[in-house]
N, C-alpha and C. Protein backbone atom coordinates (compact mmCIF):
# COMPACT_ATOMS: atom_id res chain seq x y z
N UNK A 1 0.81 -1.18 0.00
CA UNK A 1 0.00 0.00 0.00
C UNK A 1 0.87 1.26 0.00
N UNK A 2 2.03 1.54 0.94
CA UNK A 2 3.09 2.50 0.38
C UNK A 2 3.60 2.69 -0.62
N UNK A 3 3.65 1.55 -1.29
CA UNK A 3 4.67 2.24 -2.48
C UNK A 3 3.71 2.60 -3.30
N UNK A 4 2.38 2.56 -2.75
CA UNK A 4 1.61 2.45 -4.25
C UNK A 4 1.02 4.15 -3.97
N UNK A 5 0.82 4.76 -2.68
CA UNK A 5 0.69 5.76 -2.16
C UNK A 5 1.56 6.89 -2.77
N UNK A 6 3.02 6.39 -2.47
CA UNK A 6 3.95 7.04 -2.66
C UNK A 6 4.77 7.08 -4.29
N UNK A 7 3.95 6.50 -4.94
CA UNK A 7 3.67 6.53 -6.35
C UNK A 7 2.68 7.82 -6.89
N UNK A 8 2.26 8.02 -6.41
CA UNK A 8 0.92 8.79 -6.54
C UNK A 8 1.44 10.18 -7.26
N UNK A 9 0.81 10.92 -8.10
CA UNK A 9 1.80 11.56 -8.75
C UNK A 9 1.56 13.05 -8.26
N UNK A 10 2.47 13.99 -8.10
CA UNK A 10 3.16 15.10 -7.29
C UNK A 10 1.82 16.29 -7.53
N UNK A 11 0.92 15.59 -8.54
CA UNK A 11 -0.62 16.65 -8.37
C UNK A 11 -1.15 16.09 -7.51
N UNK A 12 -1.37 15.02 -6.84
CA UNK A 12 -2.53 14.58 -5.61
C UNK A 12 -2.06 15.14 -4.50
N UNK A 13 -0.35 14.99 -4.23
CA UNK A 13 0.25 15.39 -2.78
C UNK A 13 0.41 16.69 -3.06
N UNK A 14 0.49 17.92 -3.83
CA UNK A 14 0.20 19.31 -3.77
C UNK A 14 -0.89 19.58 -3.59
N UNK A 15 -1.98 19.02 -3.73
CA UNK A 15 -3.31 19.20 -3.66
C UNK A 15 -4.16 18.96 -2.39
N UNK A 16 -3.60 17.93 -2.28
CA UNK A 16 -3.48 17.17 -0.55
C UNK A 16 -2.89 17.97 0.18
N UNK A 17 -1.64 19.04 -0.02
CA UNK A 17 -1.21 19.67 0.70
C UNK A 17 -1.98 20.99 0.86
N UNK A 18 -2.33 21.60 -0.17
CA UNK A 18 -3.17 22.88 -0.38
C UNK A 18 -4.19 22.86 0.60
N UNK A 19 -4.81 21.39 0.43
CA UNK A 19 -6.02 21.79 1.26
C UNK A 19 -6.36 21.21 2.61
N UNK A 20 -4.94 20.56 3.17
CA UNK A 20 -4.99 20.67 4.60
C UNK A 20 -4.45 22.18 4.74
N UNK A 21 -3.68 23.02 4.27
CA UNK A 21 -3.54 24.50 4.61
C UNK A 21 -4.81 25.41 4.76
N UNK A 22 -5.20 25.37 3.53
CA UNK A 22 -6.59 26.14 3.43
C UNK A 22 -7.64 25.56 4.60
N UNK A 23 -7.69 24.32 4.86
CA UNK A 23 -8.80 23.75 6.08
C UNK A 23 -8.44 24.34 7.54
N UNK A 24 -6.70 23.81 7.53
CA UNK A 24 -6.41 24.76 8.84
C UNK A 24 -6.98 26.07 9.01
N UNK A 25 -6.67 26.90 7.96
CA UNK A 25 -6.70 28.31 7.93
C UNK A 25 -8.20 28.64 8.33
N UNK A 26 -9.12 27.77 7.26
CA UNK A 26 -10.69 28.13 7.66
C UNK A 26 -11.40 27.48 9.51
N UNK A 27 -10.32 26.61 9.40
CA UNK A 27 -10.86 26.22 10.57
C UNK A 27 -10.46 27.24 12.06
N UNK A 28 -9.15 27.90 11.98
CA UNK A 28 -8.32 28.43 12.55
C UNK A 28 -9.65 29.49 13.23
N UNK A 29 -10.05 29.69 11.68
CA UNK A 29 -11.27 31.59 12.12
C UNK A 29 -12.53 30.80 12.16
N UNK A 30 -13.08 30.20 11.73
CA UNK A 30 -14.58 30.21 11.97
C UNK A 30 -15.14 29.31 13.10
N UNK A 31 -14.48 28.72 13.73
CA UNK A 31 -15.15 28.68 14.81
C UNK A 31 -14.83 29.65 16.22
N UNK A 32 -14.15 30.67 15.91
CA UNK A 32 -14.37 32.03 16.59
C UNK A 32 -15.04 32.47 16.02
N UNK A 33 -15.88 32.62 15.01
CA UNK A 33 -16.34 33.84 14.47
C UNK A 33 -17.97 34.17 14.98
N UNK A 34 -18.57 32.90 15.64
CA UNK A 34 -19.77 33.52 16.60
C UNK A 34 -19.46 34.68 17.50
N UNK A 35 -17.94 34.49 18.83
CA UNK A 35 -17.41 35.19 19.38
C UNK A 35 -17.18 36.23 18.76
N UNK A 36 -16.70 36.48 17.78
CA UNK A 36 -16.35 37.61 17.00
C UNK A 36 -17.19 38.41 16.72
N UNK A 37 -18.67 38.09 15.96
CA UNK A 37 -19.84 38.53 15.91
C UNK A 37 -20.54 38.87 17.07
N UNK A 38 -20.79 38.10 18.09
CA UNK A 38 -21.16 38.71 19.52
C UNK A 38 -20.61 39.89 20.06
N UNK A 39 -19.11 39.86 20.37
CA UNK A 39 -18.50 40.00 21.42
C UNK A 39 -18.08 41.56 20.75
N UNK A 40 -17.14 41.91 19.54
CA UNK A 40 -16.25 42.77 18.60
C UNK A 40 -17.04 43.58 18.03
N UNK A 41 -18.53 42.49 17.16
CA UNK A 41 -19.58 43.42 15.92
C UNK A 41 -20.31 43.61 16.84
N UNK A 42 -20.69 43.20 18.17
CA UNK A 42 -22.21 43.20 18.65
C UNK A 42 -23.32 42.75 17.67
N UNK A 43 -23.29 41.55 17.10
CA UNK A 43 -23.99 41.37 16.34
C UNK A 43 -24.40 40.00 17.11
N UNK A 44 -26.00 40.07 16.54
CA UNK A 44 -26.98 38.63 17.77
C UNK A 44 -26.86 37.44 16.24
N UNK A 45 -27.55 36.06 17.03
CA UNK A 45 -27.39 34.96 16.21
C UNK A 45 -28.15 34.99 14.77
N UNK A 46 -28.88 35.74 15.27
CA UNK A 46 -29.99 35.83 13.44
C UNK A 46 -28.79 36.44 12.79
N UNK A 47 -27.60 37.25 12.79
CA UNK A 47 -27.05 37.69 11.97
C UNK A 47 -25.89 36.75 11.33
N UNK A 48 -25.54 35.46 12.83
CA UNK A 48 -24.80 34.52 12.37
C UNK A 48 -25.42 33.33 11.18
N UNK A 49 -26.53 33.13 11.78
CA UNK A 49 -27.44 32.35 10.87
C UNK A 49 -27.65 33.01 9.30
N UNK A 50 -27.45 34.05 9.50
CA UNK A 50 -28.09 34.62 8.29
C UNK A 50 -26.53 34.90 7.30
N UNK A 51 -25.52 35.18 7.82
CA UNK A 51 -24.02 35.30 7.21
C UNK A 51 -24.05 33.55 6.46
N UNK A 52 -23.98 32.38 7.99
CA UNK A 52 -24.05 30.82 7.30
C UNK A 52 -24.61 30.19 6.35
N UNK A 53 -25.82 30.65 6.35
CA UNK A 53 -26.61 30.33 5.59
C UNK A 53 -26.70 30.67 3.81
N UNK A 54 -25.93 32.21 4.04
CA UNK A 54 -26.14 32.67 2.53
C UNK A 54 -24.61 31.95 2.06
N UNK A 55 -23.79 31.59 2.80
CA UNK A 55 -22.19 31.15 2.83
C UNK A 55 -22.77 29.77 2.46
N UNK A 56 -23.08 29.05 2.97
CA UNK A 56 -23.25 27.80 2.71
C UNK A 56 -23.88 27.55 1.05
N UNK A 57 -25.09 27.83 1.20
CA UNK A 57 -25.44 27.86 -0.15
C UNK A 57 -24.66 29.07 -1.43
N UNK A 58 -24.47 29.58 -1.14
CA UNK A 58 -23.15 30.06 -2.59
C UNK A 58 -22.29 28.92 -2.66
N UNK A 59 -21.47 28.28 -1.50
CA UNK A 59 -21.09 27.27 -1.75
C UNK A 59 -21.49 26.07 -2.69
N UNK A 60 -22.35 25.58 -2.34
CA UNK A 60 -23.19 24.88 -3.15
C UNK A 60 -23.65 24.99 -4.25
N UNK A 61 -23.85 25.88 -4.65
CA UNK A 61 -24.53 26.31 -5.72
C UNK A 61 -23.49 26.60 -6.49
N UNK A 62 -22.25 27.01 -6.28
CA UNK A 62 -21.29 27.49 -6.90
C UNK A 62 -20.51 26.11 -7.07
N UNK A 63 -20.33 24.88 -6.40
CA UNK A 63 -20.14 23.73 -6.64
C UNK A 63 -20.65 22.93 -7.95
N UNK A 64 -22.07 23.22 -7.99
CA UNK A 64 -22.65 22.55 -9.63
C UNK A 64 -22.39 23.60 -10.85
N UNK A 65 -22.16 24.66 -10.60
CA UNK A 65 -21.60 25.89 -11.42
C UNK A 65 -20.47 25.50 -12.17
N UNK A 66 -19.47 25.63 -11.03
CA UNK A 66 -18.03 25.25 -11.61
C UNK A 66 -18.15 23.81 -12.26
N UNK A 67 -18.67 22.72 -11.77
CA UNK A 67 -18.53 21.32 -12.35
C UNK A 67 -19.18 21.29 -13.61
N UNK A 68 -20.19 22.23 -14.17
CA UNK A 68 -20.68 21.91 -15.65
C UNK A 68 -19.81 22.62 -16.21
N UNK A 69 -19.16 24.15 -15.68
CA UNK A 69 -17.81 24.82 -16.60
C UNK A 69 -16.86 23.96 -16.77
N UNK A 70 -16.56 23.44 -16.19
CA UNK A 70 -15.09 22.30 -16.33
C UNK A 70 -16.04 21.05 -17.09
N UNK A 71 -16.36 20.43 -16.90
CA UNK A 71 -17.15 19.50 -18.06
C UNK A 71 -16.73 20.02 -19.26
N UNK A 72 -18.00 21.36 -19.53
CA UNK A 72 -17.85 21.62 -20.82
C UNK A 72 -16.36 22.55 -21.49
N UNK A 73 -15.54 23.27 -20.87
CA UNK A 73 -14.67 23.25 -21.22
C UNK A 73 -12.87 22.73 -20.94
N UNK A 74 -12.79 21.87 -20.04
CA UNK A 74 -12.20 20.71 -19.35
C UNK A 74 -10.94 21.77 -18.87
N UNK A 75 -11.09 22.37 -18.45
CA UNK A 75 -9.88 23.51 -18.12
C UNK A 75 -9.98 23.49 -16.21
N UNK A 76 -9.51 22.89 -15.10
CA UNK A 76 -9.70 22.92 -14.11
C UNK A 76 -8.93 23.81 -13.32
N UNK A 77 -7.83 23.63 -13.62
CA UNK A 77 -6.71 24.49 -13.11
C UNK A 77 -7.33 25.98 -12.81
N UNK A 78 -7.01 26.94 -14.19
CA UNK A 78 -7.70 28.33 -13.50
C UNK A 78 -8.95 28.63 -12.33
N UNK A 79 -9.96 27.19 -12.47
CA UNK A 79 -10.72 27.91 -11.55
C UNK A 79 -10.43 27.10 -10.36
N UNK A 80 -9.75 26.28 -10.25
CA UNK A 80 -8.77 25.88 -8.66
C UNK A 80 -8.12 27.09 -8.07
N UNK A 81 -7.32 27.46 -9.06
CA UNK A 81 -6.39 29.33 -8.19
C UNK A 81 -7.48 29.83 -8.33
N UNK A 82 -8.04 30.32 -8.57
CA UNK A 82 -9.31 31.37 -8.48
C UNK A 82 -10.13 31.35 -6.97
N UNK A 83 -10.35 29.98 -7.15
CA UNK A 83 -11.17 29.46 -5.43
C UNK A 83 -10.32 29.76 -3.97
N UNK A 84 -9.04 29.18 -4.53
CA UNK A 84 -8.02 29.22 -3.44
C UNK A 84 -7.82 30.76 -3.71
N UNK A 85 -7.99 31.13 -4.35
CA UNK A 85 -7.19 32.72 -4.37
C UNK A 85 -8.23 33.74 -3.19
N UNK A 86 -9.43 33.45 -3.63
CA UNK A 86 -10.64 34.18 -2.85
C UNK A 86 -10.89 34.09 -1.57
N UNK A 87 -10.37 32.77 -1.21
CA UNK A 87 -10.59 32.33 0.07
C UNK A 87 -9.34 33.14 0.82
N UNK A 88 -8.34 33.03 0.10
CA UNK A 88 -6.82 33.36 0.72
C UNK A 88 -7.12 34.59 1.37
N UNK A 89 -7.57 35.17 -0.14
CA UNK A 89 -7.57 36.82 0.25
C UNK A 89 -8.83 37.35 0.83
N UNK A 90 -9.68 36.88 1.10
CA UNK A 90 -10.88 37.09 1.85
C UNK A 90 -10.91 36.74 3.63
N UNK A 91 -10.22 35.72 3.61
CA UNK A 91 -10.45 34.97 5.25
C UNK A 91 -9.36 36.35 6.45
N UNK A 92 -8.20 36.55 5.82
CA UNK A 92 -7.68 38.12 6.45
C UNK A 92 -8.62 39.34 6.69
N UNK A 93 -9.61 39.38 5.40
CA UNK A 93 -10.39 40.86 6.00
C UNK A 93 -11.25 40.89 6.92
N UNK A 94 -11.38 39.84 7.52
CA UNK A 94 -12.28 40.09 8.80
C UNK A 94 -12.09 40.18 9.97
N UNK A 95 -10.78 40.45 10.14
CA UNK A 95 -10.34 41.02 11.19
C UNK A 95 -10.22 42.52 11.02
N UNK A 96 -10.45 43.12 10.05
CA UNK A 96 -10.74 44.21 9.88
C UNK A 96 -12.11 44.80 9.46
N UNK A 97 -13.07 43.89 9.55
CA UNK A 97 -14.63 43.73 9.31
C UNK A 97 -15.13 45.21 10.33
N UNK A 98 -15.69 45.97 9.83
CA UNK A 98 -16.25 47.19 10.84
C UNK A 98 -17.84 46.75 11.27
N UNK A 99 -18.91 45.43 10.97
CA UNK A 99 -20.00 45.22 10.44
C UNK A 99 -20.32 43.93 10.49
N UNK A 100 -20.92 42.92 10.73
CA UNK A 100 -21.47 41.75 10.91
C UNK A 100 -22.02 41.83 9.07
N UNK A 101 -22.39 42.90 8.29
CA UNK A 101 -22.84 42.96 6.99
C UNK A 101 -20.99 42.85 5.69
N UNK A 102 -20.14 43.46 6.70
CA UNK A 102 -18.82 43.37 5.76
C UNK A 102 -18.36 41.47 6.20
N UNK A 103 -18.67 41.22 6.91
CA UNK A 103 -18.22 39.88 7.51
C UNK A 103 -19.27 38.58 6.07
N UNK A 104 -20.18 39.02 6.33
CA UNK A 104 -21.11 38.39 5.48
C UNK A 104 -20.33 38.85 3.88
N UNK A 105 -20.32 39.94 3.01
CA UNK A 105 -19.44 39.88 2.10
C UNK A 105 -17.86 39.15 2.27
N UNK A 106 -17.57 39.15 2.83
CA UNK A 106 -15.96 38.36 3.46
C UNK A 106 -16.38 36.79 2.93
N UNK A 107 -17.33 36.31 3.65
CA UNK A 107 -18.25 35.01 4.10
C UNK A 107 -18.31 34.33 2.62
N UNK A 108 -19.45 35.25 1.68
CA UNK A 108 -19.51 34.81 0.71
C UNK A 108 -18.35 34.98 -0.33
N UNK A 109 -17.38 35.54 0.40
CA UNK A 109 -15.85 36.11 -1.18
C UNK A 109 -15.68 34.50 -0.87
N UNK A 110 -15.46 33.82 0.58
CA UNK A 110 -14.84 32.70 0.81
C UNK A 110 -15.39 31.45 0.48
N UNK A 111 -16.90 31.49 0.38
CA UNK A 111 -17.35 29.97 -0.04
C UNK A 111 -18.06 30.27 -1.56
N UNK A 112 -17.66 31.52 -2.27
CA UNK A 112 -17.85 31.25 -3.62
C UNK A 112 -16.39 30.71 -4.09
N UNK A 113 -15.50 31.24 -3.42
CA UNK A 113 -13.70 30.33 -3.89
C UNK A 113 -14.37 28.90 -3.54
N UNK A 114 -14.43 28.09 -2.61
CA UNK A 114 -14.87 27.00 -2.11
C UNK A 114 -15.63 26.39 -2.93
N UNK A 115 -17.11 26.97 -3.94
CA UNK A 115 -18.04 26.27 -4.53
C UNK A 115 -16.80 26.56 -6.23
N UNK A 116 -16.28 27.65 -6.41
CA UNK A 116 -15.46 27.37 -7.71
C UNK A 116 -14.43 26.22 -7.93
N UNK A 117 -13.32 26.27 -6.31
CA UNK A 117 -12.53 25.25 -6.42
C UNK A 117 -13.33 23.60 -6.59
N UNK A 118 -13.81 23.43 -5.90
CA UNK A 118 -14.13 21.91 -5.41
C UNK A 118 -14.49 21.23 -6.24
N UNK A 119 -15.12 21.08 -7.45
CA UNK A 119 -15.52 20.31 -8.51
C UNK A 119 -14.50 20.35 -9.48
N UNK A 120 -13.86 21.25 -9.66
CA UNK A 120 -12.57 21.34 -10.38
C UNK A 120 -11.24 20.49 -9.68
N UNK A 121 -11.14 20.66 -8.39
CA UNK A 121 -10.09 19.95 -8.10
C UNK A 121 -10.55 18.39 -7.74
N UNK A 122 -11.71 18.11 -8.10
CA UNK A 122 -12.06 16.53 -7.31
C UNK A 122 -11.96 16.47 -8.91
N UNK A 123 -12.30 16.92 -10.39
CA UNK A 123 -11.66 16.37 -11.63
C UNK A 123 -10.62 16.66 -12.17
N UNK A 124 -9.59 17.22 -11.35
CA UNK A 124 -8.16 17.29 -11.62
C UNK A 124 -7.40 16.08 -10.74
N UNK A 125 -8.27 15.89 -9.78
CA UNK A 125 -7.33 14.63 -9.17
C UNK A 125 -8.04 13.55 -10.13
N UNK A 126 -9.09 13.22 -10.15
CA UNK A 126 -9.14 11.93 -11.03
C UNK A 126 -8.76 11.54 -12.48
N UNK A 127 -8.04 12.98 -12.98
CA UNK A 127 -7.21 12.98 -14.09
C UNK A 127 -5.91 12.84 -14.13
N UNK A 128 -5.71 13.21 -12.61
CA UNK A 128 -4.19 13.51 -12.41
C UNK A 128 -3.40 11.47 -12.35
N UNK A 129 -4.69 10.52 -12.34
CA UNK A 129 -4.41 9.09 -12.23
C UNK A 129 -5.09 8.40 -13.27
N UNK A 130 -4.92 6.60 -13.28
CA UNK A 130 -5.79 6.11 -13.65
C UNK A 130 -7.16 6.03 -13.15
N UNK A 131 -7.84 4.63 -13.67
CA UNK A 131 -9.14 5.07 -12.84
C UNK A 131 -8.59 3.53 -11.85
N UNK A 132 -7.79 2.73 -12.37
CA UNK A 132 -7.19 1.90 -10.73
C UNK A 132 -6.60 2.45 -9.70
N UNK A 133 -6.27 3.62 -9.71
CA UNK A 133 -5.72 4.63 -8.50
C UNK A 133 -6.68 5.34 -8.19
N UNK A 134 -8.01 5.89 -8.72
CA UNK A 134 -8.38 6.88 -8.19
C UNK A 134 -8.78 6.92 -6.61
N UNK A 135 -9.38 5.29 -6.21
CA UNK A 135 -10.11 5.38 -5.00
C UNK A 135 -8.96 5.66 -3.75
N UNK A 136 -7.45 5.28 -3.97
CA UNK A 136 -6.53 5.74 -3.04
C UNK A 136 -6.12 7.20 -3.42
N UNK A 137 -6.23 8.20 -4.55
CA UNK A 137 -5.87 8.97 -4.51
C UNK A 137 -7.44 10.05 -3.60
N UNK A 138 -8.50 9.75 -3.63
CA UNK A 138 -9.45 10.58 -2.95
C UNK A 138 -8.81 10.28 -1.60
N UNK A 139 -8.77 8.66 -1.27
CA UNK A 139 -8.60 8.22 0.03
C UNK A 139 -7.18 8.82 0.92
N UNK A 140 -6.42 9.50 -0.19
CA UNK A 140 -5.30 10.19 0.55
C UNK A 140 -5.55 11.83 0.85
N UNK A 141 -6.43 12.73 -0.30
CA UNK A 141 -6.80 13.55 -0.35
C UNK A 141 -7.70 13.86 1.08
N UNK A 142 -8.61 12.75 0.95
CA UNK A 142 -10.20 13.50 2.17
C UNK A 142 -9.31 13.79 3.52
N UNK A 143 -8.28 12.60 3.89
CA UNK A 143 -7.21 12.71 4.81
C UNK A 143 -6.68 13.53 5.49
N UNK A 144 -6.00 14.64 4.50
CA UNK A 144 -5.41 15.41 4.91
C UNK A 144 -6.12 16.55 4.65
N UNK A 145 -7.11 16.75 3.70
CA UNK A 145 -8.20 17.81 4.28
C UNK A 145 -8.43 18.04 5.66
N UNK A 146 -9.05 16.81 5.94
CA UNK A 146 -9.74 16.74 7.22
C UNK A 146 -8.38 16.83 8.49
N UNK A 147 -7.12 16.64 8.27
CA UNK A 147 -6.03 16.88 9.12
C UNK A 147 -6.11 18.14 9.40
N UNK A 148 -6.52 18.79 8.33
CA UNK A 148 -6.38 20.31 8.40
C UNK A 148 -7.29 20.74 9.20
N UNK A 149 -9.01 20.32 9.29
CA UNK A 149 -9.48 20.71 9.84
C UNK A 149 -9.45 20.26 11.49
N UNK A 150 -8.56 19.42 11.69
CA UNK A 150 -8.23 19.17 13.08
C UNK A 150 -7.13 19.86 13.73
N UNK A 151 -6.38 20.26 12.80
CA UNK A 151 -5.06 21.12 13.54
C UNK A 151 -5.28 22.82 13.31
N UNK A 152 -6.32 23.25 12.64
CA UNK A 152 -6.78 24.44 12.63
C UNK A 152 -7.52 24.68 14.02
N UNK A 153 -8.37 24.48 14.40
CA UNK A 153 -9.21 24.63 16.11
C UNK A 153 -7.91 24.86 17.13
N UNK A 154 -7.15 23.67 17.22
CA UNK A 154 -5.56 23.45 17.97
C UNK A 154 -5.26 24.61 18.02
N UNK A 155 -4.61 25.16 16.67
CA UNK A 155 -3.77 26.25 16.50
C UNK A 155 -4.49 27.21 17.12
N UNK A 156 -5.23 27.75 16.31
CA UNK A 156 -6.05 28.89 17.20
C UNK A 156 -6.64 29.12 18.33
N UNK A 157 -6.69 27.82 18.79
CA UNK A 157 -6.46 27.75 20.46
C UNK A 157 -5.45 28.25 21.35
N UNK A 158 -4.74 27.38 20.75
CA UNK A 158 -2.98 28.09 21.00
C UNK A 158 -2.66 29.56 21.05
N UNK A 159 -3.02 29.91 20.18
CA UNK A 159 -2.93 31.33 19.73
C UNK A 159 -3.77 32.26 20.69
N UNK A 160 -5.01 31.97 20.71
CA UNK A 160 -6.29 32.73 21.82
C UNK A 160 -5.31 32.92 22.83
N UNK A 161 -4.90 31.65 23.29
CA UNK A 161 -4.55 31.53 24.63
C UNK A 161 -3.41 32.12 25.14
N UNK A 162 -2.33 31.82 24.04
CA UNK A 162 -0.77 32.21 24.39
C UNK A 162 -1.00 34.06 24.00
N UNK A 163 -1.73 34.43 23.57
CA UNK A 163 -2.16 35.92 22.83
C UNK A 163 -1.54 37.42 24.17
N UNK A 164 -0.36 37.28 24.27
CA UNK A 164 -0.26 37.99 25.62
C UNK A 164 -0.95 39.74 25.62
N UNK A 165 -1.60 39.83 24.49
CA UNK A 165 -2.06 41.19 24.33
C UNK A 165 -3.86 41.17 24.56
N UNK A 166 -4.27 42.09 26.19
CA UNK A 166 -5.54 41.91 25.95
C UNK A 166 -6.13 42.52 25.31
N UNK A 167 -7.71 42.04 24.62
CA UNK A 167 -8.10 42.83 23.40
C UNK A 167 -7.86 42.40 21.99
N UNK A 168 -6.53 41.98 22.15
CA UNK A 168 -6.10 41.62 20.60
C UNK A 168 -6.94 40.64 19.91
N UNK A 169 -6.95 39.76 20.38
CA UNK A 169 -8.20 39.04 19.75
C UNK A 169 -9.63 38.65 20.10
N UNK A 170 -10.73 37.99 20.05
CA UNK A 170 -12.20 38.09 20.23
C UNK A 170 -11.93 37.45 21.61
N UNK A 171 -10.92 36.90 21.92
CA UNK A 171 -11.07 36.00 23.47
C UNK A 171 -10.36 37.38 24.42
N UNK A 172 -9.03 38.10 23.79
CA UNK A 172 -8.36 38.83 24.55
C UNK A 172 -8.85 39.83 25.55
N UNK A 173 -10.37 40.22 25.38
CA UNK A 173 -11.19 40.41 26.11
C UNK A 173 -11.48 40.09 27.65
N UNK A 174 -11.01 38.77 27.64
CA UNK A 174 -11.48 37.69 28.35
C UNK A 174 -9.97 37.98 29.44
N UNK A 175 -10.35 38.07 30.81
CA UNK A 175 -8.98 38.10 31.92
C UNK A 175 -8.28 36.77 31.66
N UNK A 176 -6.84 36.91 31.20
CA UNK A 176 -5.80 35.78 31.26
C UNK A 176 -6.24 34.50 32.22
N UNK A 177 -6.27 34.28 33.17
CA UNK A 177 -7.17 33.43 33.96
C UNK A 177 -8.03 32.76 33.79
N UNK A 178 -8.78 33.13 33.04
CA UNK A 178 -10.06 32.52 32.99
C UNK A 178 -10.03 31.85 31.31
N UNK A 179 -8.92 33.01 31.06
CA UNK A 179 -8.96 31.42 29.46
C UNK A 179 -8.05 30.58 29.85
N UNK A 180 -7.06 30.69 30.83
CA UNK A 180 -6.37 29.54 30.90
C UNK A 180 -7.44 28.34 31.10
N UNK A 181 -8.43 28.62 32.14
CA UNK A 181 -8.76 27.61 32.94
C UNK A 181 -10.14 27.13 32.38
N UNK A 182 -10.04 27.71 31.01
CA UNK A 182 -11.13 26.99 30.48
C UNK A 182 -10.87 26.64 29.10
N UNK A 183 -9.46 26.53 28.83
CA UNK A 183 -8.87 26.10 27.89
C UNK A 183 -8.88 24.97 27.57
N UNK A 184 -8.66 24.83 26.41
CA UNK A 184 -8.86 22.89 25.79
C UNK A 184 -7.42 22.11 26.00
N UNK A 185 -6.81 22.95 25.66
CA UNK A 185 -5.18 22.56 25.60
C UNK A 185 -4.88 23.26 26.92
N UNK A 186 -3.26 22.16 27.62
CA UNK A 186 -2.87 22.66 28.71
C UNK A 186 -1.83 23.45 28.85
């Protein structure tokens, strides 16, 4: 099963790598970002619900979008950087968000990258092999997605916590003390 892994050709493991980065990264901010909305925008849950909701579905919708563009003109690549590009440069401005309404534009810059990339890069990996590799090349891919989204929460835990500036971030608010002691990590 290693060598056959490690055969795998240098588009699955860049790709695999991209998007445990990008998962960290999304994971890093959005599960602060209720706190953020409460605590920073003063903004209540109908406004979180209502940011998720329009985020989620652009996602989606932008998922069957991109997959009939790449069908019909088999070009995946550009709209892979395009997705990753939006997300990159979108997930930074909300720490400079003045608005629970600029957060929601932020929201959707990030899961229209998300609904452009994803159908494009799930038919760039199954091109990037045969079709006797494909089921280990997803099976290495979902992997380290999902790594990402486990060491993103971590990190930004880390970060909340070790944050020696109060204020600086949506927890820094919070007396040193009391995030220690209700911290996930020790």
């Amino acid at each position: 099963m290693f060598k056959t892994l490690f055969s795998l050709p240098r588009t699955v493991w860049l790709i695999g790598l991209i998007s445990f980065v990008n998962d960290a990264a999304s994971e890093m901010l959005y599960p602060l970002m209720p706190l953020y909305l409460a605590t920073v925008l003063m903004a209540g849950p109908k406004a979180l619900g209502l940011i998720e909701g329009i985020a989620e579905a652009t996602s989606s919708i932008f998922k069957l979008v991109s997959g009939v563009i790449v069908d019909r003109t088999r070009k995946t690549k550009p709209w892979i950087v395009i997705g990753y590009f939006l997300a990159g440069i979108g997930r930074p401005l909300i720490a400079i968000a003045s608005s629970w309404a600029w957060v929601l534009c932020i929201r959707f810059t990030d899961r229209l990258g998300k609904g452009l990339r994803s159908s494009p890069r799930d038919a760039l990996l199954a091109e990037s092999v045969g079709p006797n590799q494909r089921g280990i090349t997803f099976g290495l891919h979902r992997p380290m997605d999902n790594a990402g989204a486990v060491f993103g929460p971590l990190i930004a835990a880390y970060i909340v916590d070790a944050s020696p500036i109060e204020g600086y971030l949506p927890m820094g608010g919070c007396p040193r003390s009391h995030r220690r002691s209700s911290s996930a990590l020790p």
